[in-house]
C-alpha atoms as a PDB file:
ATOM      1  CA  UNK A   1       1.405  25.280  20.013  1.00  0.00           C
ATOM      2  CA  UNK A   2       1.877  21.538  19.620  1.00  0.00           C
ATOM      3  CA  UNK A   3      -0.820  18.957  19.413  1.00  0.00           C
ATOM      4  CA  UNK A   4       0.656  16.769  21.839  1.00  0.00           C
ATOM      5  CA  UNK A   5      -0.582  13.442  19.455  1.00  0.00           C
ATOM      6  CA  UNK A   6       1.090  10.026  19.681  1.00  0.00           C
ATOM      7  CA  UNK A   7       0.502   7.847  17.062  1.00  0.00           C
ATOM      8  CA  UNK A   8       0.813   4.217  17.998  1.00  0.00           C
ATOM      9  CA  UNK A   9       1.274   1.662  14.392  1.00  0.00           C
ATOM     10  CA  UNK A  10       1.242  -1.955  15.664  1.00  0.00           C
ATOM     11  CA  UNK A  11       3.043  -3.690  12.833  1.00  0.00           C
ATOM     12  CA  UNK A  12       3.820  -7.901  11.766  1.00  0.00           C
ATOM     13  CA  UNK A  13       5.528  -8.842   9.061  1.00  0.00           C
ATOM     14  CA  UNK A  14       4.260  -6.065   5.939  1.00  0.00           C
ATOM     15  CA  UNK A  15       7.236  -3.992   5.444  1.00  0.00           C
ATOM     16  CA  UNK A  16       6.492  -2.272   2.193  1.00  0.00           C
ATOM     17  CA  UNK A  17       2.867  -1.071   4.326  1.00  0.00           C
ATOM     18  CA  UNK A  18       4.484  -0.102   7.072  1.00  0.00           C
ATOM     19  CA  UNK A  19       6.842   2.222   5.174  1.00  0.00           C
ATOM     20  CA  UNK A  20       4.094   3.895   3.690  1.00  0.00           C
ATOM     21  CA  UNK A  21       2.136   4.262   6.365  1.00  0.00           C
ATOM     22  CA  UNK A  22       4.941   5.718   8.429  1.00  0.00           C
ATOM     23  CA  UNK A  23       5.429   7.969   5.739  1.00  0.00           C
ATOM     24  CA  UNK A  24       1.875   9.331   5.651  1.00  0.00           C
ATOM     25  CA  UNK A  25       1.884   9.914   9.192  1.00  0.00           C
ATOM     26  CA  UNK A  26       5.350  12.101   8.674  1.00  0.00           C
ATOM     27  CA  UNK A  27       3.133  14.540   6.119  1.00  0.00           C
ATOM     28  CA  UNK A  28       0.482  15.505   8.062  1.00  0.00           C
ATOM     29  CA  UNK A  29      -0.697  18.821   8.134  1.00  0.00           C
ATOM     30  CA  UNK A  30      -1.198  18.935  11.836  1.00  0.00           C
ATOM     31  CA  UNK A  31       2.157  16.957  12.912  1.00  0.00           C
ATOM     32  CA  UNK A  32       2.591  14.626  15.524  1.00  0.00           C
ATOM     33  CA  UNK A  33       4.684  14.660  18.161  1.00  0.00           C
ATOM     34  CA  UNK A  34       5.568  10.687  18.445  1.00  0.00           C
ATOM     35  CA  UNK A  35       5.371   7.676  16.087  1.00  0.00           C
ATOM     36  CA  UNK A  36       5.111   5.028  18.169  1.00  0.00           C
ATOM     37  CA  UNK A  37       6.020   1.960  16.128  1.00  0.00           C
ATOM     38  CA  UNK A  38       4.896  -1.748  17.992  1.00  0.00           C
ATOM     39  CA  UNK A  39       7.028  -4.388  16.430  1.00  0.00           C
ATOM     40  CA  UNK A  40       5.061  -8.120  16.627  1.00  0.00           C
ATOM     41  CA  UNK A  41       8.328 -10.248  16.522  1.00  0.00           C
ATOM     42  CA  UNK A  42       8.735  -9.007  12.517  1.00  0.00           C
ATOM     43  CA  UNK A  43      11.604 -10.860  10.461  1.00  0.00           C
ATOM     44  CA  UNK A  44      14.517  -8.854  10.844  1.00  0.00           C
ATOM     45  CA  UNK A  45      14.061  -6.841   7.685  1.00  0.00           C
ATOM     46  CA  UNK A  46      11.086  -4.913   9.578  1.00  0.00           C
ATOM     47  CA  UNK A  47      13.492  -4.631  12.522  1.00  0.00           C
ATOM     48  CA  UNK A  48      16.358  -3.100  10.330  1.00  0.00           C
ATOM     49  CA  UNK A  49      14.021  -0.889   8.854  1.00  0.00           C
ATOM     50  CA  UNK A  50      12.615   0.808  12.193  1.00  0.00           C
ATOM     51  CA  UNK A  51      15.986   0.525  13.415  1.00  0.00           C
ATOM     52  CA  UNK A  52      17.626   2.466  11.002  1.00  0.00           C
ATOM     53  CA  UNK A  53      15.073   5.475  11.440  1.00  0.00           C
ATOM     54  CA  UNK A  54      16.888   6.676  14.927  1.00  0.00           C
ATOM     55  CA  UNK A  55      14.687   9.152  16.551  1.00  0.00           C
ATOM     56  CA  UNK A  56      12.390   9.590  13.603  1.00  0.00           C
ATOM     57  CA  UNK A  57      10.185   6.794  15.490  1.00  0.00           C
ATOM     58  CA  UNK A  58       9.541   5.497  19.557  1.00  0.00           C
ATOM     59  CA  UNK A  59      10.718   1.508  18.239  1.00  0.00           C
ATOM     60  CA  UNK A  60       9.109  -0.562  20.733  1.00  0.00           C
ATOM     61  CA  UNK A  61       9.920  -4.659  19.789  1.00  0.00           C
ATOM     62  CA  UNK A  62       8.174  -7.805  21.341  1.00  0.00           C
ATOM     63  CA  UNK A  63       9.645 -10.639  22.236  1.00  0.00           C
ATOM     64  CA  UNK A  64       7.008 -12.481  20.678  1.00  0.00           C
ATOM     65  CA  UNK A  65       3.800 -12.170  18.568  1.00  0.00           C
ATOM     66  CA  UNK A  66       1.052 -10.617  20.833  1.00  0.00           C
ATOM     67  CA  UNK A  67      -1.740 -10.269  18.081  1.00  0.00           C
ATOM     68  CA  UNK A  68      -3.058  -6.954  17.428  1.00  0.00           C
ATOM     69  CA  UNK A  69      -4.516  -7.130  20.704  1.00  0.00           C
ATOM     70  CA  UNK A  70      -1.144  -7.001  22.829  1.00  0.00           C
ATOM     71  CA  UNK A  71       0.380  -4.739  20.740  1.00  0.00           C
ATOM     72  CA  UNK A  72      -2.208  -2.246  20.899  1.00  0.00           C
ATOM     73  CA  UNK A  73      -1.783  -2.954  24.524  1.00  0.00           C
ATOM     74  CA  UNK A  74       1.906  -2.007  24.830  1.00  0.00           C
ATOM     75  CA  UNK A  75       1.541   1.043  22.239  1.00  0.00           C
ATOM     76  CA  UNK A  76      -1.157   2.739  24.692  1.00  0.00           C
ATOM     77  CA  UNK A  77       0.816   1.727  27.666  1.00  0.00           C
ATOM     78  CA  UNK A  78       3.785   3.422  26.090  1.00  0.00           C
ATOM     79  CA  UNK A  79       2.047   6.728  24.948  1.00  0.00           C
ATOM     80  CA  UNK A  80       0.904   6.783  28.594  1.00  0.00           C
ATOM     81  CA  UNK A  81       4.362   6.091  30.191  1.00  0.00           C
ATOM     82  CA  UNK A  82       7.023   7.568  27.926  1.00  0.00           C
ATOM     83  CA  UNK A  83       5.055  10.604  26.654  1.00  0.00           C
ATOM     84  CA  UNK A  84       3.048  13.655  27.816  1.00  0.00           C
ATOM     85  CA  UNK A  85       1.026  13.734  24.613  1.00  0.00           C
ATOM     86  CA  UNK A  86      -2.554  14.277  25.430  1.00  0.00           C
ATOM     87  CA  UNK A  87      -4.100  12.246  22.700  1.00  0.00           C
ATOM     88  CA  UNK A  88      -3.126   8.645  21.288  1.00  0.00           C
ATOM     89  CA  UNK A  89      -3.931   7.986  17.578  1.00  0.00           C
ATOM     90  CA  UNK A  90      -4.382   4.164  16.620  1.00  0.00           C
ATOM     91  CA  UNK A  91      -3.767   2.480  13.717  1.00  0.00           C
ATOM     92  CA  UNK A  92      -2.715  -1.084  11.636  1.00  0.00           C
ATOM     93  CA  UNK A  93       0.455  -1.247   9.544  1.00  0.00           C
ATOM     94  CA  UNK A  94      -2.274  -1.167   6.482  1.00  0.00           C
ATOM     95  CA  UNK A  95      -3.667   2.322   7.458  1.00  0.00           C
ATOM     96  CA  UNK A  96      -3.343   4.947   5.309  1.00  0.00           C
ATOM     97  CA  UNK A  97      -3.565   8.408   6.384  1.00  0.00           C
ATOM     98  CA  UNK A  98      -4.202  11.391   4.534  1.00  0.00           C
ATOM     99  CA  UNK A  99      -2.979  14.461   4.558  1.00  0.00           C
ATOM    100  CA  UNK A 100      -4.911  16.244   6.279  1.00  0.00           C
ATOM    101  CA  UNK A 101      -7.156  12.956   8.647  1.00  0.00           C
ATOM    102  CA  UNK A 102      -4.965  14.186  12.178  1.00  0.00           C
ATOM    103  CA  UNK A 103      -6.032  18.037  11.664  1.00  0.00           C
ATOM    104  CA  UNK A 104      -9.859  16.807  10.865  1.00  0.00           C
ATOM    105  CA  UNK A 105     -10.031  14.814  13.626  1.00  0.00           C
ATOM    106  CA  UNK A 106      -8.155  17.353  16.310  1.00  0.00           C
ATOM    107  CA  UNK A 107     -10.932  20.379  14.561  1.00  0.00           C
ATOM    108  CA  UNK A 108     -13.485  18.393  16.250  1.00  0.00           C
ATOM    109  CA  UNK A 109     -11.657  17.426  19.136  1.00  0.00           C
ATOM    110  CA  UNK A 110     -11.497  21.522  20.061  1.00  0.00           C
ATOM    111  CA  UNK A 111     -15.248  21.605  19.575  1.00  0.00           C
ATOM    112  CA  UNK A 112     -16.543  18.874  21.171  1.00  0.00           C
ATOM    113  CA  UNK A 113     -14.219  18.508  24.349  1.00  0.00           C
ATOM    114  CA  UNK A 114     -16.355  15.813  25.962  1.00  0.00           C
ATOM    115  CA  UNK A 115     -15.933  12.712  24.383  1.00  0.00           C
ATOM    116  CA  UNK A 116     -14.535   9.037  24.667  1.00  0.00           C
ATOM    117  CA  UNK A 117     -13.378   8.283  21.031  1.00  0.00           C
ATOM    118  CA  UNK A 118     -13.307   9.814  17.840  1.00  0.00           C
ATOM    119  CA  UNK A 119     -13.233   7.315  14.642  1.00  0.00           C
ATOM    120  CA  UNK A 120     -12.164   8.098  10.911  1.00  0.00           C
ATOM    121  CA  UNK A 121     -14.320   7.599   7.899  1.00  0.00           C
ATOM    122  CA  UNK A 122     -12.315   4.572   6.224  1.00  0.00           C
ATOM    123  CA  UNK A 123     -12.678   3.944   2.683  1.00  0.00           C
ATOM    124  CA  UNK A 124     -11.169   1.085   1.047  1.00  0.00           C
ATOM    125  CA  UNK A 125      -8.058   1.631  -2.523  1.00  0.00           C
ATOM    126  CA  UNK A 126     -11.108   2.224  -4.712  1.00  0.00           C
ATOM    127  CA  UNK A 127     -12.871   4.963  -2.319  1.00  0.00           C
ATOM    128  CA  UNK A 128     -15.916   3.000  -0.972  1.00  0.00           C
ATOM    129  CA  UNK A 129     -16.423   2.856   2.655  1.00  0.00           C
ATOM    130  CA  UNK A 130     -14.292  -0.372   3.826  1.00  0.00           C
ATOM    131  CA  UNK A 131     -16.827  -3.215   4.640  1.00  0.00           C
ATOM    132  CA  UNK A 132     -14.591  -4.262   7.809  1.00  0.00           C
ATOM    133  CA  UNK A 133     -14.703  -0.501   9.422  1.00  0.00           C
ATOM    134  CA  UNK A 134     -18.092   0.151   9.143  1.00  0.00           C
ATOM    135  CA  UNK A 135     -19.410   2.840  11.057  1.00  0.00           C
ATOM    136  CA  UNK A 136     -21.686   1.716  14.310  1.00  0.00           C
ATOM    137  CA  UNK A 137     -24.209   4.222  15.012  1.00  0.00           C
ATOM    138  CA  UNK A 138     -26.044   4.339  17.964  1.00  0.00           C
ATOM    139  CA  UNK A 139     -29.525   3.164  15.877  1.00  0.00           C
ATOM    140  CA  UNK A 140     -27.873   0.041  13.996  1.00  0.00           C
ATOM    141  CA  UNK A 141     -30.946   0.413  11.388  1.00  0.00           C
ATOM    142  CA  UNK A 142     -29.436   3.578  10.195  1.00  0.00           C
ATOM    143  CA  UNK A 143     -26.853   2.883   7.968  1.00  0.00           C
ATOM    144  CA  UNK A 144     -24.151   6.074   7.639  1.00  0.00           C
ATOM    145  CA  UNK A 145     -24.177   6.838   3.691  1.00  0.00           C
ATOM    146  CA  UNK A 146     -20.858   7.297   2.175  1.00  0.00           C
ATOM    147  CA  UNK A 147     -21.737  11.213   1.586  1.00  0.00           C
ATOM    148  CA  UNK A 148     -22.228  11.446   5.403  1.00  0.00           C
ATOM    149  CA  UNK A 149     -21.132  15.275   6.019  1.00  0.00           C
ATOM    150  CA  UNK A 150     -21.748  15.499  10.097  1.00  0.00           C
ATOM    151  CA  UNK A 151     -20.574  13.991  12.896  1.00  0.00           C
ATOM    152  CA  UNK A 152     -22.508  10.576  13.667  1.00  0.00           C
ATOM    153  CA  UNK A 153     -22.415   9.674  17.899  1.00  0.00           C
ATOM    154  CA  UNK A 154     -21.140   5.686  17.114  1.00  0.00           C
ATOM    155  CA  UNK A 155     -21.387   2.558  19.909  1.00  0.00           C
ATOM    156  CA  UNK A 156     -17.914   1.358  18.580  1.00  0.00           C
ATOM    157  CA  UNK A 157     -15.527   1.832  16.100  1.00  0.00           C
ATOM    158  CA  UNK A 158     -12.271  -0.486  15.070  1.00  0.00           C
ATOM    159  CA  UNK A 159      -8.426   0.544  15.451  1.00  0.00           C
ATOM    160  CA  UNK A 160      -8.016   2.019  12.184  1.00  0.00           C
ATOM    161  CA  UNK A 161      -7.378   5.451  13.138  1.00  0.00           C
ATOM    162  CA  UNK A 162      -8.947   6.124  16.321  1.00  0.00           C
ATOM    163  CA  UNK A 163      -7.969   9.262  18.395  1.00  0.00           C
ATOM    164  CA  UNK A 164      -8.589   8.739  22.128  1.00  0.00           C
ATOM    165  CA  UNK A 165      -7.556  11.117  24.935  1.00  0.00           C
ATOM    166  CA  UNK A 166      -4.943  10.636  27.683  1.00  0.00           C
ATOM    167  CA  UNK A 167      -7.616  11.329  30.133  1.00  0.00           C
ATOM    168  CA  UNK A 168      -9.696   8.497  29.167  1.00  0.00           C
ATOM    169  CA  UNK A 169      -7.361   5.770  28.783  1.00  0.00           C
ATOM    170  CA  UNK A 170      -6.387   6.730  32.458  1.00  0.00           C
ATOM    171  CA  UNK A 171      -9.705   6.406  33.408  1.00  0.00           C
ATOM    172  CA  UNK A 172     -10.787   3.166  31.205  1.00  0.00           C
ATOM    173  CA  UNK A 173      -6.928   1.397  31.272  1.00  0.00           C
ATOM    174  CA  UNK A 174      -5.317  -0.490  28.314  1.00  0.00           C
ATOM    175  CA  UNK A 175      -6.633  -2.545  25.273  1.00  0.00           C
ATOM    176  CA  UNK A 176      -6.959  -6.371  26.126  1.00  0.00           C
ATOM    177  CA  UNK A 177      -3.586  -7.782  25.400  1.00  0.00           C
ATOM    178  CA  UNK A 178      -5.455 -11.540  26.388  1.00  0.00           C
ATOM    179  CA  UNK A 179      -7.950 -11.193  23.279  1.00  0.00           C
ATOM    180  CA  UNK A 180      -5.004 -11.687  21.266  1.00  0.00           C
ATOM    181  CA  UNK A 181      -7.216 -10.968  18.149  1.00  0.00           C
ATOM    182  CA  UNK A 182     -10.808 -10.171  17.098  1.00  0.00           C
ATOM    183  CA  UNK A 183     -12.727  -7.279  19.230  1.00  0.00           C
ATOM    184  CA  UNK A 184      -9.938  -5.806  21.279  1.00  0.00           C
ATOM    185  CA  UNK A 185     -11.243  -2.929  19.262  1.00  0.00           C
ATOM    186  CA  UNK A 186     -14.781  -3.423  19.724  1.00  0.00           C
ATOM    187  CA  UNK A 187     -14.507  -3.951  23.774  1.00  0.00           C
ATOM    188  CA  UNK A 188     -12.028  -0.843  24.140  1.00  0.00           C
ATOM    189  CA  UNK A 189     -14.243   1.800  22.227  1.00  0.00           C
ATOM    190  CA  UNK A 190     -17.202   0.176  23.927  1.00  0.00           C
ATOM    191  CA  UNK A 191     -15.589   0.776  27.662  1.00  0.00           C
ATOM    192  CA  UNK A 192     -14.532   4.499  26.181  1.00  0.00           C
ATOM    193  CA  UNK A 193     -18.117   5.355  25.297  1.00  0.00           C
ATOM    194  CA  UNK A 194     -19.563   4.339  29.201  1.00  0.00           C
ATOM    195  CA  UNK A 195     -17.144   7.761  29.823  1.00  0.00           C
ATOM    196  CA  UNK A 196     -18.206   9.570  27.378  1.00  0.00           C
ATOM    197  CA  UNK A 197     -19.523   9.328  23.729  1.00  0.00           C
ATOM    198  CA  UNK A 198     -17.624   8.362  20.612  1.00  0.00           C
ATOM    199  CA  UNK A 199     -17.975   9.680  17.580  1.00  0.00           C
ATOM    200  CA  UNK A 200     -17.765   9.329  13.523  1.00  0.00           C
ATOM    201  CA  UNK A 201     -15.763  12.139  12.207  1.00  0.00           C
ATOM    202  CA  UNK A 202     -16.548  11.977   8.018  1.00  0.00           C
ATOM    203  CA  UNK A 203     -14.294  14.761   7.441  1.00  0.00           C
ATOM    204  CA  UNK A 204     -11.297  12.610   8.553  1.00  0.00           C
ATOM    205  CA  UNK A 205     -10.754  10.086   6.041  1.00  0.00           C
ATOM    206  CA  UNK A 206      -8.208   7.306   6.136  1.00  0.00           C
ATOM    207  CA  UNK A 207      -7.361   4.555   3.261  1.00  0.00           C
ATOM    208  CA  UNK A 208      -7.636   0.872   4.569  1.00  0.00           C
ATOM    209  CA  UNK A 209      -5.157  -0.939   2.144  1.00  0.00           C
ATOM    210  CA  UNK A 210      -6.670  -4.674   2.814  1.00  0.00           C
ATOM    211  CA  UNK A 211      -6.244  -7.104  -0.015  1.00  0.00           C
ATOM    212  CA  UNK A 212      -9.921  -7.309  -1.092  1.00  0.00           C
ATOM    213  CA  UNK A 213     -12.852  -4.951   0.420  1.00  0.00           C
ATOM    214  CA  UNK A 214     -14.642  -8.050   2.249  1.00  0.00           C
ATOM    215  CA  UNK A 215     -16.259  -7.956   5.934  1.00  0.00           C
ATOM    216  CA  UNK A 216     -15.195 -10.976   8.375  1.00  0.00           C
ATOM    217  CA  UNK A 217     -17.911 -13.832   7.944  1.00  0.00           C
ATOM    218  CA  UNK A 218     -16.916 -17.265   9.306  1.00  0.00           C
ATOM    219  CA  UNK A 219     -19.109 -18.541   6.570  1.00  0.00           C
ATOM    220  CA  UNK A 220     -17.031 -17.816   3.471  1.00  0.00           C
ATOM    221  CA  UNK A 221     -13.433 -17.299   4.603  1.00  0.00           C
ATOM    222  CA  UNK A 222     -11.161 -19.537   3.669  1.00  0.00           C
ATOM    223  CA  UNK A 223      -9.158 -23.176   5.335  1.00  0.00           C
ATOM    224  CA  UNK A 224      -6.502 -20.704   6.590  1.00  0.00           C
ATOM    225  CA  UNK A 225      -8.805 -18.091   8.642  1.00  0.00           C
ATOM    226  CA  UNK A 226     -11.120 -20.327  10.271  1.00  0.00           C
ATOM    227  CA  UNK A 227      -9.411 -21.662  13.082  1.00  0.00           C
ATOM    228  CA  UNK A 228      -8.895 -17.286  14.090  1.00  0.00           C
ATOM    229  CA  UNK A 229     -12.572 -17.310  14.210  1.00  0.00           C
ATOM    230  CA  UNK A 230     -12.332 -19.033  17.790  1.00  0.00           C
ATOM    231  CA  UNK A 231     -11.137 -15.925  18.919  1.00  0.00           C
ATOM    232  CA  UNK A 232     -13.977 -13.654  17.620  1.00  0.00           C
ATOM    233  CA  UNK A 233     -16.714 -15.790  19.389  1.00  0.00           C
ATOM    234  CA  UNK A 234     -14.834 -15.951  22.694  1.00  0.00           C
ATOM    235  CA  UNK A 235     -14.422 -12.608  22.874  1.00  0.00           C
ATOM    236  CA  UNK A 236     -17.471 -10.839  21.961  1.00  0.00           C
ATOM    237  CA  UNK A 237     -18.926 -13.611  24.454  1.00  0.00           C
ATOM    238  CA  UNK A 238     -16.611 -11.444  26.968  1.00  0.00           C
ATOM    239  CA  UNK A 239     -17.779  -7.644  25.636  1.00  0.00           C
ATOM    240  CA  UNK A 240     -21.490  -8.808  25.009  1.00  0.00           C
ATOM    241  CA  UNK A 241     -21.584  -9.218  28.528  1.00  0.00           C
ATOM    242  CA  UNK A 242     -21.140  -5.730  29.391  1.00  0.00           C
ATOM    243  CA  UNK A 243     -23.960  -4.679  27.504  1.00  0.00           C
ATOM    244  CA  UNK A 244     -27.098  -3.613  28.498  1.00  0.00           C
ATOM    245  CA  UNK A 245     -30.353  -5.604  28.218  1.00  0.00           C
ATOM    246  CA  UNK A 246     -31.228  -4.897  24.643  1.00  0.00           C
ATOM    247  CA  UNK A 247     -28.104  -4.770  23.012  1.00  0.00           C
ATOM    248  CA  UNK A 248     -26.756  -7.982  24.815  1.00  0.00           C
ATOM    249  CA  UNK A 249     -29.643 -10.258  23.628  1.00  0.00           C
ATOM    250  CA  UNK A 250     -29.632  -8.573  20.016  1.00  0.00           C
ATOM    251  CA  UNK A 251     -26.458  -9.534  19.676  1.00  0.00           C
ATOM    252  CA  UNK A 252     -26.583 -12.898  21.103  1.00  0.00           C
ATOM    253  CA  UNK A 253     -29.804 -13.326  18.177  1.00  0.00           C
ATOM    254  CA  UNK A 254     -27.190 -12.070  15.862  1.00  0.00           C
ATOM    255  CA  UNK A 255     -25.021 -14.732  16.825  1.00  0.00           C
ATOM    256  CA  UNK A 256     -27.446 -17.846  16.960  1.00  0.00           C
ATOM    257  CA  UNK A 257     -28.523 -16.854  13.279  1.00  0.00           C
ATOM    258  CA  UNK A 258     -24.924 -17.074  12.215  1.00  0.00           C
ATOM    259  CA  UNK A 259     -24.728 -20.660  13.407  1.00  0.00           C
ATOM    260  CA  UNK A 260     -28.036 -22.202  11.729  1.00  0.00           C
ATOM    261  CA  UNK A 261     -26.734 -20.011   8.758  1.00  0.00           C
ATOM    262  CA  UNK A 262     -23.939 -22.327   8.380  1.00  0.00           C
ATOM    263  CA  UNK A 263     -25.732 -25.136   9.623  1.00  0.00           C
ATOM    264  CA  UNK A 264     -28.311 -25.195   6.947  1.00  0.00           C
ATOM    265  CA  UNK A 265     -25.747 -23.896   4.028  1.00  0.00           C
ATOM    266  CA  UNK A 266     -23.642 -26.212   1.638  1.00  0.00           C
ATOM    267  CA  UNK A 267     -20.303 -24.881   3.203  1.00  0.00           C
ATOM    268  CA  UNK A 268     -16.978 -26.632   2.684  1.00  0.00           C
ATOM    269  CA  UNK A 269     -15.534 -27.859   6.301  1.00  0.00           C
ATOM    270  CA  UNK A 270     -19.405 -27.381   7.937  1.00  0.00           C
ATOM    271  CA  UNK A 271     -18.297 -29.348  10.308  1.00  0.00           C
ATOM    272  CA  UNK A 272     -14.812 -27.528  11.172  1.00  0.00           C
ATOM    273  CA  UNK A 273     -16.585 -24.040  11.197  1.00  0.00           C
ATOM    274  CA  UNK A 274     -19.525 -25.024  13.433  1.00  0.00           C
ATOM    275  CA  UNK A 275     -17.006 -26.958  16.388  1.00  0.00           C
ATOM    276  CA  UNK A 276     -14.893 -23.227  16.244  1.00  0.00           C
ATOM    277  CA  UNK A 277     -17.464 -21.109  16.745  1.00  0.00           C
ATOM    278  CA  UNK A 278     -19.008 -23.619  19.506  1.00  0.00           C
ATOM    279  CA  UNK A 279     -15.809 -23.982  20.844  1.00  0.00           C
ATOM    280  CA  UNK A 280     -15.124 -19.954  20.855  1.00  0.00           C
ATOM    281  CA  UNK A 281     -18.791 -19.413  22.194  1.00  0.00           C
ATOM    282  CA  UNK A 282     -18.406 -22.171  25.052  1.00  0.00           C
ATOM    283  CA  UNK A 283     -15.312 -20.201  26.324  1.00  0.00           C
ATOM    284  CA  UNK A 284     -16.631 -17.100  26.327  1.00  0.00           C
ATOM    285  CA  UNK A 285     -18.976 -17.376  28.625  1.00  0.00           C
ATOM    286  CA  UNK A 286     -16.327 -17.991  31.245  1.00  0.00           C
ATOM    287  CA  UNK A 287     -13.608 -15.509  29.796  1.00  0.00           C
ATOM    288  CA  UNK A 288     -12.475 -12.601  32.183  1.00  0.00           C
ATOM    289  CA  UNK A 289      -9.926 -11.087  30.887  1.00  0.00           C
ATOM    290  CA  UNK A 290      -7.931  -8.928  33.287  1.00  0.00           C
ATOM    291  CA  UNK A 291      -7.668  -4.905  32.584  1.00  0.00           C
ATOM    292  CA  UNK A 292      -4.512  -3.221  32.765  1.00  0.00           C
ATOM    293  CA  UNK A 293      -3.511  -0.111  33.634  1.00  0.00           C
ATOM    294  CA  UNK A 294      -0.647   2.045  32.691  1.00  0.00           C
ATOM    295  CA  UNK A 295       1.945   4.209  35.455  1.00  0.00           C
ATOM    296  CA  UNK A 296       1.604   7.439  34.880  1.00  0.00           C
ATOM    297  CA  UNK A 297       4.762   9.392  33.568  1.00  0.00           C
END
C-alpha cells in the first residue's frame, strides 16, 4: 500500500543542492508519491533543470521571490489541492535526506496516530546536531543530547524535514506567506501543536548542508544579514503573542537581553543592529498576518 507522502522542496537560486536533494528524496526506502518542487523566481538554469524532469516532479514556479515563507505557503496549498496524499513532508533546497529518514518518521506516525508534527533529528556535514534546528522540548532547560534514542514531545521545530498530516493543515490552514522570512516555521509548528502534540523523531535523521554550523544571532552576523533580522523580530512579536502567560513573557526576557547584549558589546554597526531589531520589534506588536486556507481537492 502506498504512503500517500508529498514532499514539498521550496528552492532559490542553489542548483547543485537542489539536485541532490531531489535525488535523495528519489532513494528513499519508503517512496513518495509527489515531489513537489516550489521555484522562488530561480535564474533560468534552476528552471531548465526542473523543467527537464517531466513528471519526475509537481514544478510549481513563482512569479516572484516569496521568501521561504510564501513558498512554503504555495507547496502546502498545493499538496492540499492537487494531491490526495495524506501527509506533507517539508524541506529547504539544502536538506539532505537519508535513506531511510521518510520510513523512520512514517514507523512512528503508525504508532502514535495523534499528533500535530513530527520533526527530524538534523545533524550538520560533520554529524553534530545543526545549531539552527535545534530541538525545542517542551522543558527548554533540558537540552536533547545528540545520542537521544526516544521520541522527545517538542513546542516547535523548523522546516527542515517536517512531516505534518493532511488532517491538520485542514484544520490549522497554510504557512504565513506575509512573514516572508524568519519563524514561518516556528508560528506553523506552534499552531500544529494547539491540535495536537509534535514530536522529535531521533531515529529520522536528515543532513542540513548550511555553509558553516552557526545558529542565527543578530549580534555576530555579518553587513549582508542584518537588515533580514527585521523580519525575525516582527514576527516572533506576531507568534509570541499566541503564547500562553509563561512562555510569552520568557520569551519577551529573552528578547530584551538580546538588545542590552548588543548595547553594551563592542559590535561593528551597533547602531545599525539596534534601529533593526527596534524597528522589527515596533512592528510586531501591530502585525496580523492573515491565515490562509487551502480548497480541498
Amino acid at each position: 500500500m502506498p504512503n500517500h507522502v508529498s514532499a514539498v522542496i521550496v528552492t532559490y537560486n542553489r542548483l547543485d543542492m537542489l539536485k541532490e536533494a531531489i535525488e535523495a528524496l528519489q532513494n528513499q526506502i519508503e517512496p513518495v508519491s509527489h515531489i513537489i518542487v516550489v521555484d522562488n523566481a530561480s535564474e533560468n538554469d534552476t528552471k531548465e533543470y526542473l523543467e527537464s524532469l517531466g513528471d519526475q516532479i509537481e514544478y510549481v514556479r513563482l512569479e516572484e521571490n516569496l521568501g521561504g515563507a510564501g513558498g512554503f505557503n504555495k507547496g502546502v496549498r498545493y499538496f492540499m489541492e492537487h494531491t490526495d496524499d495524506e501527509f506533507v513532508w517539508l524541506m529547504d533546497d539544502d536538506t539532505m535526506v537519508h535513506p531511510n529518514t521518510l520510513q523512520n518518521l512514517l514507523f512512528f506516525a503508525d504508532k502514535k496516530k495523534d499528533f500535530g508534527f513530527l520533526a527530524s533529528d538534523v545533524r550538520w556535514t560533520d554529524g553534530h546536531r545543526a545549531k539552527m534546528n535545534q530541538p525545542a522540548p517542551m522543558n527548554r532547560l533540558h537540552v536533547i543530547p545528540e545520542d537521544q534514542v526516544e521520541p522527545v514531545q517538542l513546542q516547535n521545530a523548523t522546516f527542515v524535514s517536517l512531516l505534518v498530516k493532511r488532517e491538520i493543515v485542514s484544520q490549522i490552514g497554510l504557512p504565513i506567506t506575509d512573514f516572508f522570512i524568519w519563524g514561518d516555521d516556528i508560528e506553523y509548528t506552534e499552531r500544529a501543536g494547539r491540535v495536537a502534540p509534535g514530536y522529535f523523531v531521533p531515529s529520522a535523521k536528515v543532513t542540513h548542508k548550511m555553509g558553516a554550523n552557526v545558529g542565527s544571532s543578530l549580534l555576530n552576523d555579518g553587513p549582508n544579514r542584518t537588515p533580514r533580522y527585521y523580519y525575525s523580530y516582527r514576527n516572533k512579536g506576531y507568534y509570541v503573542r499566541k503564547r500562553d502567560w509563561y512562555r510569552k513573557n520568557r520569551a519577551r526576557l529573552r528578547t530584551l537581553v538580546e538588545y542590552w547584549q548588543i548595547k553594551l558589546s563592542k559590535t561593528d554597526r551597533k547602531a545599525e543592529k539596534l534601529a533593526v531589531m527596534k524597528k522589527g520589534m515596533k512592528a510586531g506588536k501591530t502585525f496580523n498576518p492573515v491565515i490562509e486556507f487551502a480548497d480541498k481537492k
